[in-house]
C-alpha atoms as a PDB file:
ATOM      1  CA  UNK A   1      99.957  12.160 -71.232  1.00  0.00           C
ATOM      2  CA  UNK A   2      98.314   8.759 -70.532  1.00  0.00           C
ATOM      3  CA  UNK A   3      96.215   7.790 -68.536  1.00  0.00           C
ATOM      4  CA  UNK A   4      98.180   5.359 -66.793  1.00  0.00           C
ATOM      5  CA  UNK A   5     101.159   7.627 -66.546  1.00  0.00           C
ATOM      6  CA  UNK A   6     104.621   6.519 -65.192  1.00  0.00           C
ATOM      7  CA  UNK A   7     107.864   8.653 -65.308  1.00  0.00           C
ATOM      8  CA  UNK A   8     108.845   6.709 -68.477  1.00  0.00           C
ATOM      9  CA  UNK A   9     105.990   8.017 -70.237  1.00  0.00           C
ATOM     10  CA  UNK A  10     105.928  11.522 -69.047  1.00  0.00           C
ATOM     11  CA  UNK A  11     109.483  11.357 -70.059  1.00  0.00           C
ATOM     12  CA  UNK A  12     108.646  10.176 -73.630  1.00  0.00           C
ATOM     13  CA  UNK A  13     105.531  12.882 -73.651  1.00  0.00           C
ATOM     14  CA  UNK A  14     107.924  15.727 -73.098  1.00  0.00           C
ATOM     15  CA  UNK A  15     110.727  14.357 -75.585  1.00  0.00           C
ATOM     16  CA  UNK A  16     107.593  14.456 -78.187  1.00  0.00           C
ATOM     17  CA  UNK A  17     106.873  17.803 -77.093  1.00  0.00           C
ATOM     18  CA  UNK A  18     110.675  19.077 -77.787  1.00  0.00           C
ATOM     19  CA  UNK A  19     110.624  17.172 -80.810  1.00  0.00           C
ATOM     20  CA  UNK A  20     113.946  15.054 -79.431  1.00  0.00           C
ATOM     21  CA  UNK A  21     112.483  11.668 -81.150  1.00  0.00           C
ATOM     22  CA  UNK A  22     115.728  10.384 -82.474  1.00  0.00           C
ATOM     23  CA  UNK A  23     117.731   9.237 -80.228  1.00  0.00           C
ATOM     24  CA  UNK A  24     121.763   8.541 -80.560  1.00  0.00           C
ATOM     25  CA  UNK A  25     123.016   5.692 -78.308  1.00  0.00           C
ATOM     26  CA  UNK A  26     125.437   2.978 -77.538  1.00  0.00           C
ATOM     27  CA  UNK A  27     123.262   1.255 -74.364  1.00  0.00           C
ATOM     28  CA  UNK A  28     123.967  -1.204 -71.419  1.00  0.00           C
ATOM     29  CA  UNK A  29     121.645  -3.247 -68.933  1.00  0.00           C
ATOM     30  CA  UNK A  30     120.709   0.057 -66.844  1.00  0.00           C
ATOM     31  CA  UNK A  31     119.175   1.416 -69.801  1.00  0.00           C
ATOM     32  CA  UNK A  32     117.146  -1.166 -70.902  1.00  0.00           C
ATOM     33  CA  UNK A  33     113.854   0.150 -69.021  1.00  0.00           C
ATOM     34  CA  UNK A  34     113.871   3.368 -71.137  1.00  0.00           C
ATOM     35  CA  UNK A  35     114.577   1.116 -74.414  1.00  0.00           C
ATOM     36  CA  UNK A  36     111.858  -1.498 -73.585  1.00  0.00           C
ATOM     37  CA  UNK A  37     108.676  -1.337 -75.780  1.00  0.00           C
ATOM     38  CA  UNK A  38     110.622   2.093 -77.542  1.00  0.00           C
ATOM     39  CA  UNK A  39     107.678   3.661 -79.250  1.00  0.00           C
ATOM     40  CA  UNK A  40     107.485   3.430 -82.839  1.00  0.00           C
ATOM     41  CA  UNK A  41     107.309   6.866 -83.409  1.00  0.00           C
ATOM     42  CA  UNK A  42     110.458   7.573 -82.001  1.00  0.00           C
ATOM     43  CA  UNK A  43     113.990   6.307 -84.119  1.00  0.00           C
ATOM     44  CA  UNK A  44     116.771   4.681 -82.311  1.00  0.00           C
ATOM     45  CA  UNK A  45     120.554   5.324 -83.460  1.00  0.00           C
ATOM     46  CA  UNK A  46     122.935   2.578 -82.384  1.00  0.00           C
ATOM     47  CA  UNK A  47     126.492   3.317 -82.130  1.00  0.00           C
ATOM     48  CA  UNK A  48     129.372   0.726 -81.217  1.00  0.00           C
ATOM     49  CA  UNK A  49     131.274   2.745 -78.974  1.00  0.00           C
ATOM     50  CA  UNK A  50     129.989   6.221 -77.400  1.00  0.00           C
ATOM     51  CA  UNK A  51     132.714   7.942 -78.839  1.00  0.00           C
ATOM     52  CA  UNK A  52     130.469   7.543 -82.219  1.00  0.00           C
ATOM     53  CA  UNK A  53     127.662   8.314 -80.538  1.00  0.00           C
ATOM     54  CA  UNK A  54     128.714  11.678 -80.200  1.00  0.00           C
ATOM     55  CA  UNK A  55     130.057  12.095 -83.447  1.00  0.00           C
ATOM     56  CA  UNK A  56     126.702  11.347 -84.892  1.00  0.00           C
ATOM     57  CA  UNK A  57     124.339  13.104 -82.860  1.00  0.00           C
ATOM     58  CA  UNK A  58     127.016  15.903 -83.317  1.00  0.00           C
ATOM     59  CA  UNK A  59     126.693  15.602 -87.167  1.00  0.00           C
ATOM     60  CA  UNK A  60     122.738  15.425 -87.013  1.00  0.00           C
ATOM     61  CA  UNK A  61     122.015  18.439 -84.800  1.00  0.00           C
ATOM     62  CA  UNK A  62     124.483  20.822 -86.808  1.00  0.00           C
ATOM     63  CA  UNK A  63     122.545  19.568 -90.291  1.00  0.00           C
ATOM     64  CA  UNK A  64     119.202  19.689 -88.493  1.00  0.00           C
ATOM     65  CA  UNK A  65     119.827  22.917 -86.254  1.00  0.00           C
ATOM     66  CA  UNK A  66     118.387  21.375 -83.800  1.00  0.00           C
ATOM     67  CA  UNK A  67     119.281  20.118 -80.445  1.00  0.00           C
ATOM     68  CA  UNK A  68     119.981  16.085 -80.408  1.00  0.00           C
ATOM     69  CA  UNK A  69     119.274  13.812 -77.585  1.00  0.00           C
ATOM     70  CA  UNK A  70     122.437  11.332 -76.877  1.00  0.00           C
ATOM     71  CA  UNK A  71     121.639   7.928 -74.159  1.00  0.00           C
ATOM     72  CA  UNK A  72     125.144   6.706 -73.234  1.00  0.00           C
ATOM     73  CA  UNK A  73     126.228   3.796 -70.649  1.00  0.00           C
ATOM     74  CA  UNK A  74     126.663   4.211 -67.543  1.00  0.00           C
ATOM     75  CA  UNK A  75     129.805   5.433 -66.077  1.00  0.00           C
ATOM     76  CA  UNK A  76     132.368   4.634 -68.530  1.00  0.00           C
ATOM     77  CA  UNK A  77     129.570   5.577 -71.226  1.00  0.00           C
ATOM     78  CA  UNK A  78     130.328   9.581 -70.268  1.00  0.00           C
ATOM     79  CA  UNK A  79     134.027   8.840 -70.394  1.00  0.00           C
ATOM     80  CA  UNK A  80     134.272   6.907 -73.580  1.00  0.00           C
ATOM     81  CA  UNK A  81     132.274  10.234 -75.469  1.00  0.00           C
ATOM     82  CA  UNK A  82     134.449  12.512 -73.625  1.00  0.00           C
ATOM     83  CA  UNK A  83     136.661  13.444 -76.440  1.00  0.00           C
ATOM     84  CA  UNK A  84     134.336  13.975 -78.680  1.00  0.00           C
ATOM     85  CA  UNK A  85     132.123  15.914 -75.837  1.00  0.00           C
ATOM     86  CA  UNK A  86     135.079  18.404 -76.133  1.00  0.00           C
ATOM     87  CA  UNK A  87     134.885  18.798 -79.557  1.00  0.00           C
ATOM     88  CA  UNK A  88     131.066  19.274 -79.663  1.00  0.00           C
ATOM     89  CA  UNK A  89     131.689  21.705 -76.577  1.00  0.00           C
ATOM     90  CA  UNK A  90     134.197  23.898 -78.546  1.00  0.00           C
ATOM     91  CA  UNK A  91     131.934  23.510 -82.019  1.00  0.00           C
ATOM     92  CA  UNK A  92     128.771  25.103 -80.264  1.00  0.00           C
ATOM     93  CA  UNK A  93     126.739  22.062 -80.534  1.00  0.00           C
ATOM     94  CA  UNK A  94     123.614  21.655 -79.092  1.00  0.00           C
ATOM     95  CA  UNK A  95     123.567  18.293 -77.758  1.00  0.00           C
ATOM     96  CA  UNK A  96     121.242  16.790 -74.717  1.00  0.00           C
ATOM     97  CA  UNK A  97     123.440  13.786 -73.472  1.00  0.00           C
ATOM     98  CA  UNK A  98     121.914  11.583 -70.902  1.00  0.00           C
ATOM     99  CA  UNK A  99     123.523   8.510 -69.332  1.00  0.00           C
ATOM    100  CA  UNK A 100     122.179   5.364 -67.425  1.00  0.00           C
ATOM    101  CA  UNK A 101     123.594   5.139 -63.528  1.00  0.00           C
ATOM    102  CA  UNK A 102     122.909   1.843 -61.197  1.00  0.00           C
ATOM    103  CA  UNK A 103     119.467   1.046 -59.287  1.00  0.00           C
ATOM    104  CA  UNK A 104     119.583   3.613 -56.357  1.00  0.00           C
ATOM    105  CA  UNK A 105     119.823  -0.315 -53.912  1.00  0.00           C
ATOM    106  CA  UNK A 106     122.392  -1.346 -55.227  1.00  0.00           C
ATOM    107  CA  UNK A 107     124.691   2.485 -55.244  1.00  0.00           C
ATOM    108  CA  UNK A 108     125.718   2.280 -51.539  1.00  0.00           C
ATOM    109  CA  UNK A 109     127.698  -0.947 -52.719  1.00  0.00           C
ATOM    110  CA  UNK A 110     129.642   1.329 -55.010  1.00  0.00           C
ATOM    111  CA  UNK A 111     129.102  -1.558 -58.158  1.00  0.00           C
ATOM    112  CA  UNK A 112     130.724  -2.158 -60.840  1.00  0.00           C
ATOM    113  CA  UNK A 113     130.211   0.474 -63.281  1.00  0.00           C
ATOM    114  CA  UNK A 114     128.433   2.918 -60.932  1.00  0.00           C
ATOM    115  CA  UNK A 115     128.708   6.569 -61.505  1.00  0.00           C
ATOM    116  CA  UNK A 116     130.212   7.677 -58.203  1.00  0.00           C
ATOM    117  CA  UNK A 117     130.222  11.121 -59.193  1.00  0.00           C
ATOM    118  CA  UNK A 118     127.720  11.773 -62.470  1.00  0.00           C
ATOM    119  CA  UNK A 119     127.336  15.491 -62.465  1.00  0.00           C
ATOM    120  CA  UNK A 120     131.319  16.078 -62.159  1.00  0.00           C
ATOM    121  CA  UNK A 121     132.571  13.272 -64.775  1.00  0.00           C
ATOM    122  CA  UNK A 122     131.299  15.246 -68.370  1.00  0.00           C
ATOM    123  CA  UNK A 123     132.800  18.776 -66.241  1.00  0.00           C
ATOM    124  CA  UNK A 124     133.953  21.427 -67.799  1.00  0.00           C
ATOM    125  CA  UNK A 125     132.665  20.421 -71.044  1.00  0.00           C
ATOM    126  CA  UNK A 126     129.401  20.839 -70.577  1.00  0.00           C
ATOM    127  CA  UNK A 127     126.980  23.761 -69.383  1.00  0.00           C
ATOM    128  CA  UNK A 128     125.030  22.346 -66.948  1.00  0.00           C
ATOM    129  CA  UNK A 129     124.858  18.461 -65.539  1.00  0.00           C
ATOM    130  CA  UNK A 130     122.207  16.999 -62.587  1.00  0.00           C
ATOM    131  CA  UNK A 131     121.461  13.696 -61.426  1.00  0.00           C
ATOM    132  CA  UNK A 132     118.147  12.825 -60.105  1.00  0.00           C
ATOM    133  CA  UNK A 133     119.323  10.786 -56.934  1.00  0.00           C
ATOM    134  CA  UNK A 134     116.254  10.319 -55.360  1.00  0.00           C
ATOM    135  CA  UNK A 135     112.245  10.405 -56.167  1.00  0.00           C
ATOM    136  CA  UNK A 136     111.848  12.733 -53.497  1.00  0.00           C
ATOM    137  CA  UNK A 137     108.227  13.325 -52.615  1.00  0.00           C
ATOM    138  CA  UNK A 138     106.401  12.062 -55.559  1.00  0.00           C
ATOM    139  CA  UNK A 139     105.049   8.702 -54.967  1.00  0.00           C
ATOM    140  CA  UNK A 140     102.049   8.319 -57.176  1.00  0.00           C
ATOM    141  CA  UNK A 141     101.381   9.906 -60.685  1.00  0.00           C
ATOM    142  CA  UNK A 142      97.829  10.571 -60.995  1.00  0.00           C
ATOM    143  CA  UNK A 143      95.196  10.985 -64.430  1.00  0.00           C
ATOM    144  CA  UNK A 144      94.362  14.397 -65.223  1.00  0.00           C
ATOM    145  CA  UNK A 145      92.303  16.207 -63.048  1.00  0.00           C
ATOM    146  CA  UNK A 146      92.804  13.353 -59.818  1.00  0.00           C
ATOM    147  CA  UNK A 147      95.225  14.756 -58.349  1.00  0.00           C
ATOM    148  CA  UNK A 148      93.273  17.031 -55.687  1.00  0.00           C
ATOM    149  CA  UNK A 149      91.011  14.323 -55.114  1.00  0.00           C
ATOM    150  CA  UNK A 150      93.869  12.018 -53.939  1.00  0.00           C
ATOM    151  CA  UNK A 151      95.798  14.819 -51.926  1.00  0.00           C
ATOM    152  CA  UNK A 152      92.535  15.224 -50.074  1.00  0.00           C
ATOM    153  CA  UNK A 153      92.807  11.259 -49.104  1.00  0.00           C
ATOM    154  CA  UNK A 154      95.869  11.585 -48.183  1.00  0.00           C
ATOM    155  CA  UNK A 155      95.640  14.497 -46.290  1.00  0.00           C
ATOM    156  CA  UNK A 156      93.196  12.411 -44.425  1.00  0.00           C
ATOM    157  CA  UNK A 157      95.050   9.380 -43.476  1.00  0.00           C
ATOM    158  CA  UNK A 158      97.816  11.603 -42.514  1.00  0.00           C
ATOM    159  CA  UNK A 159      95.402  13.692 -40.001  1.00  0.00           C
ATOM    160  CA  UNK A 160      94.188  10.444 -38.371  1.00  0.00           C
ATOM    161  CA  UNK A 161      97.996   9.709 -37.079  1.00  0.00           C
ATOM    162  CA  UNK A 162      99.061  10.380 -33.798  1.00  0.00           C
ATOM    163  CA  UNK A 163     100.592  13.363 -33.911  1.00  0.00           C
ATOM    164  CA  UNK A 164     104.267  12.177 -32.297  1.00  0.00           C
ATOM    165  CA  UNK A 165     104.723  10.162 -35.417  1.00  0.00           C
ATOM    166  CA  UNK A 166     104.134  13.193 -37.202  1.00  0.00           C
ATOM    167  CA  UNK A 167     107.067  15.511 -35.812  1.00  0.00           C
ATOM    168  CA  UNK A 168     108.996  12.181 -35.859  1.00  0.00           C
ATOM    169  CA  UNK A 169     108.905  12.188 -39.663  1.00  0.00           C
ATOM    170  CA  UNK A 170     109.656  15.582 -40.574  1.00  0.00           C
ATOM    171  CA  UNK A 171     112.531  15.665 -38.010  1.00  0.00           C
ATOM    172  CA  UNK A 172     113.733  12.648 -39.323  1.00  0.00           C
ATOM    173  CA  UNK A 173     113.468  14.445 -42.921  1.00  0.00           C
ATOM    174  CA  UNK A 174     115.724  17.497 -41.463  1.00  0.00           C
ATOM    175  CA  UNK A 175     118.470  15.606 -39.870  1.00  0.00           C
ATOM    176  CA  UNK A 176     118.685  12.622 -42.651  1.00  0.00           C
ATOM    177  CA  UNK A 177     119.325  15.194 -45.643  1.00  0.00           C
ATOM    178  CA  UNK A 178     122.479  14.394 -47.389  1.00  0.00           C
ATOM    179  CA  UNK A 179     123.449  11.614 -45.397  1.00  0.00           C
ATOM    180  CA  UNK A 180     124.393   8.270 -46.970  1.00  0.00           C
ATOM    181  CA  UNK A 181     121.686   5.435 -46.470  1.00  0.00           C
ATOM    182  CA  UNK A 182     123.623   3.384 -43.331  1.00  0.00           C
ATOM    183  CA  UNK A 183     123.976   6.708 -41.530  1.00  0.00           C
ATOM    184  CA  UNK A 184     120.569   7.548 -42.177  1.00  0.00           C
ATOM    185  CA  UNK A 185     118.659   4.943 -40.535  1.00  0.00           C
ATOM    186  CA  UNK A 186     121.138   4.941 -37.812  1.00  0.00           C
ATOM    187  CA  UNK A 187     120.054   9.084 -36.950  1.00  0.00           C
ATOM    188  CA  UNK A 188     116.433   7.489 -37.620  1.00  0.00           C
ATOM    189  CA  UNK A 189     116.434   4.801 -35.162  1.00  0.00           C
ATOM    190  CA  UNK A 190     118.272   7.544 -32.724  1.00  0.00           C
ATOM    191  CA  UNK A 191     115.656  10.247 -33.206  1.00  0.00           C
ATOM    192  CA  UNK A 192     113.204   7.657 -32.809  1.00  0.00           C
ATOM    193  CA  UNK A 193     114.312   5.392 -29.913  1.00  0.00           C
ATOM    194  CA  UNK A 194     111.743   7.146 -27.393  1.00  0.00           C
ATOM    195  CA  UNK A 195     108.481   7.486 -29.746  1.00  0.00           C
ATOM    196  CA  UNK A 196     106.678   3.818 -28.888  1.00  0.00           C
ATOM    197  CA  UNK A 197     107.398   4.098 -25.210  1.00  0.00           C
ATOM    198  CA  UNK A 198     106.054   8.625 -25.327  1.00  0.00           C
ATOM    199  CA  UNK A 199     102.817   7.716 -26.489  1.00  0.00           C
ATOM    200  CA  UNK A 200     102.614   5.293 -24.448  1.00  0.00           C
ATOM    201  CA  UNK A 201     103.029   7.723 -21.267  1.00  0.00           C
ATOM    202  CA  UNK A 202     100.291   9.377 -22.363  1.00  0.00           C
ATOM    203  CA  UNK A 203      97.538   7.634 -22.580  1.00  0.00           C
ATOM    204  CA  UNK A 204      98.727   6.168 -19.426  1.00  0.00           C
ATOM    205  CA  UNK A 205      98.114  10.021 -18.440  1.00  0.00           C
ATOM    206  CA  UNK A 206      94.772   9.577 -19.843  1.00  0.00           C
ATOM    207  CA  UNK A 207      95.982  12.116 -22.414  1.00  0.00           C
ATOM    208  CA  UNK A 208      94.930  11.769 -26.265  1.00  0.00           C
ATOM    209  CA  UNK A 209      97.412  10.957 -28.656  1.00  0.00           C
ATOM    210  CA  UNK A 210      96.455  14.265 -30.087  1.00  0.00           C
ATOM    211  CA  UNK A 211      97.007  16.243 -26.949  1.00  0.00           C
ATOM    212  CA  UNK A 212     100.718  14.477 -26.287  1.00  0.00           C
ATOM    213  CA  UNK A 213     102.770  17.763 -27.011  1.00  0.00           C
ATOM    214  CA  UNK A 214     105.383  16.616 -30.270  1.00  0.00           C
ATOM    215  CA  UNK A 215     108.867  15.856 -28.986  1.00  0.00           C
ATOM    216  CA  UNK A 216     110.414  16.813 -31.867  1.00  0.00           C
ATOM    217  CA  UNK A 217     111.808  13.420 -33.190  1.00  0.00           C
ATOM    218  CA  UNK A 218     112.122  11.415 -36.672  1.00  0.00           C
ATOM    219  CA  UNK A 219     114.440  10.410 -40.621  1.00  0.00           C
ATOM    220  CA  UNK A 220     114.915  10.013 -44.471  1.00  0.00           C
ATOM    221  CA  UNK A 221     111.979  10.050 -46.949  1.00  0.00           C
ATOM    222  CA  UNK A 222     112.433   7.267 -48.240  1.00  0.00           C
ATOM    223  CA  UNK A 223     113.204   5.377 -44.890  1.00  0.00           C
ATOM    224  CA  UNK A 224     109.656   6.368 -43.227  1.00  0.00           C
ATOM    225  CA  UNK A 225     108.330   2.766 -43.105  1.00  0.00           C
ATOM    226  CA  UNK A 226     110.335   1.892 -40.527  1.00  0.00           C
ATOM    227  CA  UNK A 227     109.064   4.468 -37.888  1.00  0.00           C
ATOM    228  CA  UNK A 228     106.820   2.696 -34.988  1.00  0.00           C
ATOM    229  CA  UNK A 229     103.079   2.584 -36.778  1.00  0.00           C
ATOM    230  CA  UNK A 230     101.107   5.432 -35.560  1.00  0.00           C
ATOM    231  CA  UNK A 231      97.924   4.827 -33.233  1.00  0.00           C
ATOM    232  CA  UNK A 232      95.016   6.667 -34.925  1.00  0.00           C
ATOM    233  CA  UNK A 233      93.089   8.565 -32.302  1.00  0.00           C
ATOM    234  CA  UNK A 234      89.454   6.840 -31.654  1.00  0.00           C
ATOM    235  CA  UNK A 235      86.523   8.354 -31.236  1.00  0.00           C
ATOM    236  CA  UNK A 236      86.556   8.278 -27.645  1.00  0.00           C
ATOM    237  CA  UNK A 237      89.439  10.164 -27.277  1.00  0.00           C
ATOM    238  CA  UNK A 238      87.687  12.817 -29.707  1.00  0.00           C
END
């Protein structure tokens, strides 16, 4: 991998690895970021309608005998290569299809061409489907080797929180999971309604932050930021 790596590259590192550099597509605007600065060791396959697309890649893996990597549009991208999904399906062919979806701000407004349901639109025709619909936990890709280094860091920064923010987040991570984003902040903001004004009791107690028992409250990873900022402990309160 690269020093500076990003999911794009890891993503083009592992293609290497499989040897999946030709590529069979027919893209849109959402997959422009994967098609921007395409490396030159890799061969693009332009189609004018997906429905090609699949007839192609279909064509080069059974001459190859190897497995070929389709990009489609989003959306209708899947359902214009359906067709011919069926008869790659029923021919045994070993084809990887991938296909774009909208950025994850702009899905709750259901857009134009937004997948609504991507894992159930290329069903039963293919073996296995998954969307990626979040980034989950990983925020930072690190060089080789760095990665304990800045865990430790981290690890650090999150000791030096008051410890009510703490529970706050990982009960906020338990009762957000599979809820859209609107009803997500609003179980956020209800779970943590009582947080500024706890802490706030107890140092009135002359408690530390540290000693202020959790009350169990918080919301969705990706929603953290707008918990109350956490009071670090001074030394005082040591």
């Amino acid at each position: 991998m690269t020093e500076q790596s990003t999911v794009r590259s890891v993503t083009y590192d592992l293609l290497r690895t499989l040897q999946l550099t030709t590529v069979f597509g027919h893209p849109g605007s959402t997959e422009q970021p994967f098609l921007q600065d395409f490396p030159e060791d890799f061969t693009y396959v332009l189609a004018l309608q997906e429905a090609s697309v699949i007839v192609m890649a279909d064509a080069f893996a059974q001459v190859t005998r190897r497995p070929a990597l389709v990009n489609v549009h989003s959306s209708a991208g899947p359902g214009n290569a359906m067709g011919n999904l069926v008869a790659a399906y029923h021919g045994n062919t070993p084809l990887i299809v991938t296909s774009g979806q909208q950025h994850r701000e702009l899905v709750i407004g259901d857009p134009y061409l937004g997948n609504r349901q991507a894992t159930t639109l290329p069903k039963p025709w293919v073996k296995w489907s998954y969307e990626p619909e979040e980034y989950g936990l990983v925020n930072e890709l690190t060089p080789p080797g760095a990665a304990l280094d800045l865990a430790r860091e981290l690890a650090g920064r999150v000791a030096r929180n008051a410890p009510l923010a703490l529970a706050a987040v990982k009960e906020v991570l338990r009762e957000t999971q599979g809820l859209n984003e609107s009803d997500a902040f609003r179980r956020q903001d209800e779970l943590t309604s009582g947080l500024a004004a706890s802490e706030t009791r107890g140092k009135a107690r002359g408690c530390s932050p540290r000693s202020v028992p959790p009350s169990g409250t918080a919301a969705d990873a990706g929603h953290v930021s707008r918990l109350p900022s956490p009071q670090p402990a001074s030394d005082s309160q040591e």
